[in-house]
Every structure is written in structure tokens, then in C-alpha cells.
Protein backbone atom coordinates (compact mmCIF):
# COMPACT_ATOMS: atom_id res chain seq x y z
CA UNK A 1 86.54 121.83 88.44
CA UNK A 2 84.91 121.13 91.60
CA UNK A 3 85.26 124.73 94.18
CA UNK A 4 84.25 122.46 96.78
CA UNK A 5 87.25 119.66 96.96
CA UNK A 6 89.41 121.18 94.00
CA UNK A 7 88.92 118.27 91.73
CA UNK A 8 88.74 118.21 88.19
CA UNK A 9 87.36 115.12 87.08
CA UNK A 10 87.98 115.91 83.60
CA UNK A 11 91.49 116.28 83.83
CA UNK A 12 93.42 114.03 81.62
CA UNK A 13 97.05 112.70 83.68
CA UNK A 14 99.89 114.23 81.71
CA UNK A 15 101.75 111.11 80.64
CA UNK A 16 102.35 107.71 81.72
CA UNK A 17 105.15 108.18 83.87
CA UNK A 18 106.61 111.04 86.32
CA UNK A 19 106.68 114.63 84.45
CA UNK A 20 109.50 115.71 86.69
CA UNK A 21 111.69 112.30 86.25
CA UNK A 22 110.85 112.70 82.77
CA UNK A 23 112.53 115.92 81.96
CA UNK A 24 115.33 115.14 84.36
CA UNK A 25 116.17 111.69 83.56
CA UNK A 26 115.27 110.30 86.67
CA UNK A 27 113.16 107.09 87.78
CA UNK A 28 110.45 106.07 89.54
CA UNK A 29 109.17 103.70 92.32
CA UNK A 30 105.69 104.71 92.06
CA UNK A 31 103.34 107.05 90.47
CA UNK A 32 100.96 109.52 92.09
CA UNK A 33 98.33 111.77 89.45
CA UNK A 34 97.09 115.14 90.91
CA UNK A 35 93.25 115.06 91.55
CA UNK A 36 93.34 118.63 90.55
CA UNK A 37 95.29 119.02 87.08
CA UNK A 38 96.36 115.64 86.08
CA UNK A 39 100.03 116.12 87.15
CA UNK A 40 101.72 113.07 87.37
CA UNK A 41 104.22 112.22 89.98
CA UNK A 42 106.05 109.86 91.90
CA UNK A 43 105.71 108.57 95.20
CA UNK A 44 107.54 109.74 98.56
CA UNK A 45 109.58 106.32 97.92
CA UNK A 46 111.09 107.91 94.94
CA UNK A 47 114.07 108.96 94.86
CA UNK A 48 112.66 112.57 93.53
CA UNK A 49 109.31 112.44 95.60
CA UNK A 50 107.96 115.03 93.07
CA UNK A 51 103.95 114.10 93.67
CA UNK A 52 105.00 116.05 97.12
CA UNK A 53 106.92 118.42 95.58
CA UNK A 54 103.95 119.39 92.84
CA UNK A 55 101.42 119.68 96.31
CA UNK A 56 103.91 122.07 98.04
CA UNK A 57 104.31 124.05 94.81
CA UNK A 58 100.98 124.39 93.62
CA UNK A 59 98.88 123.40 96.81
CA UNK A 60 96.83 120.58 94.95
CA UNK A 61 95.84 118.67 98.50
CA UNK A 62 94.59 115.55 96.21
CA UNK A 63 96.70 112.48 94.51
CA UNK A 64 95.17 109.49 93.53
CA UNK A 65 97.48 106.40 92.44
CA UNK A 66 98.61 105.89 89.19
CA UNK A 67 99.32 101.97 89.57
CA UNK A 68 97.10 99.52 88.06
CA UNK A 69 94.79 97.89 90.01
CA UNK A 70 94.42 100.73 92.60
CA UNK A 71 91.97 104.02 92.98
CA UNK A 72 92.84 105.28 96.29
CA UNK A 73 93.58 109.15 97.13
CA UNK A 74 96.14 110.29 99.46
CA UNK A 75 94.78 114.06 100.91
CA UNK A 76 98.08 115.97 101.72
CA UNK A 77 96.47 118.81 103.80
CA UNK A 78 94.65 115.95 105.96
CA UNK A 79 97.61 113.57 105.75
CA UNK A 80 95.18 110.46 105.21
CA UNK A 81 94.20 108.16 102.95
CA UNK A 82 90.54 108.49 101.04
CA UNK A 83 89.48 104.97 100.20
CA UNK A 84 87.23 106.80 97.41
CA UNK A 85 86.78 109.25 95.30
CA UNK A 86 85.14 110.51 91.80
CA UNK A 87 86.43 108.80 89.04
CA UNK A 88 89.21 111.09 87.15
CA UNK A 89 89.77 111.33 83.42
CA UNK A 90 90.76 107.96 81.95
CA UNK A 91 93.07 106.31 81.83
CA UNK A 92 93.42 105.41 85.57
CA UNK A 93 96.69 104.16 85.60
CA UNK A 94 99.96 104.02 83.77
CA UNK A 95 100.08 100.88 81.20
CA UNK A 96 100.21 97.47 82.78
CA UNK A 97 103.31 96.42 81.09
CA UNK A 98 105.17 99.83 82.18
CA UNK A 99 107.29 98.59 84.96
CA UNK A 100 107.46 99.17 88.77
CA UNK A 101 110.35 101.12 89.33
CA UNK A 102 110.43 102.49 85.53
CA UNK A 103 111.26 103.27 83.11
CA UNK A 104 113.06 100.05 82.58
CA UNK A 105 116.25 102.07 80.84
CA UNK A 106 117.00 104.68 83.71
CA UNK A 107 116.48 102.36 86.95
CA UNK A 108 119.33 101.11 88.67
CA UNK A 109 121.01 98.38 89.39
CA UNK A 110 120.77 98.75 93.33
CA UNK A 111 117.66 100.66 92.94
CA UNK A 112 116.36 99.41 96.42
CA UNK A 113 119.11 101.09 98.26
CA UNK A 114 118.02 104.38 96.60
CA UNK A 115 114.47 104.25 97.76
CA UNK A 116 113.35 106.69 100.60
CA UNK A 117 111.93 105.19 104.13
């Protein structure tokens, strides 16, 4: 681990979709993996918004998206966006042909009307 930012590059994410929705049942509208252990979690869109709820638990400042096709951190104690940062423990993403809102099974018919603002 890095002292300096609290990154651990070497962190592997801890699954392919949202730990918390996971074990609840729940669903996701995006994912979020914590630059610091590998926690994934899903975005403030999300019904369960449990990427913010691992930061405020555990104080991890650093998520970096989980969606293919994008590498950009969101620092929670600086409440910006980081264009960059060091590459993290593949894989970089959840699966390509994992669907956005997911898993497929648990998502709702009116899942739009469920997402936060």
C-alpha cells in the first residue's frame, strides 16, 4: 500500500458486481472499486449507493470505476474527479457482457424510477 495516497495497487476488486447488493439481493446502476482494498460498490445512482457507504465506513477517500471502457477516480475527501491514477490490480472492470443496471435477474422493471438524482 501506498502511506502517501492510501492506494494499493495490488489489490484485486472483490467480485464483479456490488459486494453489498450481492449479499442483500439488491441491484446495481453502476459500479465503483475502492482504490484502497478492492471493495466493490455501486454508484450514488444506485438505489443502495454502497461505494459511499464503504468510504464513510472505512474512510477509503479513493474509487475508481468499475465500467468498461473507463479509468477515472472519484476522491471523496476532495469531492472531485482524478482523470488519472496508478493502474489497480486487474481486471479493471466488471465483464463486458455483465449488464448496466445488473444483474440482469434482480433489476426491475421500472428500474429508472428507482435511481437516485
Amino acid at each position: 500500500m501506498n502511506d502517501d495516497t492510501g492506494i494499493d495497487p495490488g489489490a484485486p476488486p472483490s467480485g464483479t458486481g456490488c459486494a453489498d447488493c450481492d449479499a442483500s439481493g439488491g441491484w446495481w446502476f453502476h459500479l465503483r472499486r475502492c482504490a484502497s482494498c478492492g471493495h466493490v460498490g455501486c454508484c450514488d445512482s444506485s438505489p443502495g449507493q454502497h461505494a459511499t457507504g464503504h468510504y464513510r465506513s472505512t474512510g477509503h477517500p479513493l474509487v475508481q470505476s468499475f465500467e468498461p471502457g473507463e479509468d477515472w477516480f472519484w476522491d471523496y475527501a476532495a469531492e472531485e474527479v482524478r482523470a488519472s491514477g496508478p493502474a489497480l490490480a486487474p481486471p479493471s472492470s466488471h465483464p463486458a457482457d455483465q449488464p448496466s443496471p445488473g444483474p440482469a435477474d434482480r433489476v426491475p422493471a421500472d428500474w429508472a424510477r428507482a435511481l437516485r438524482r
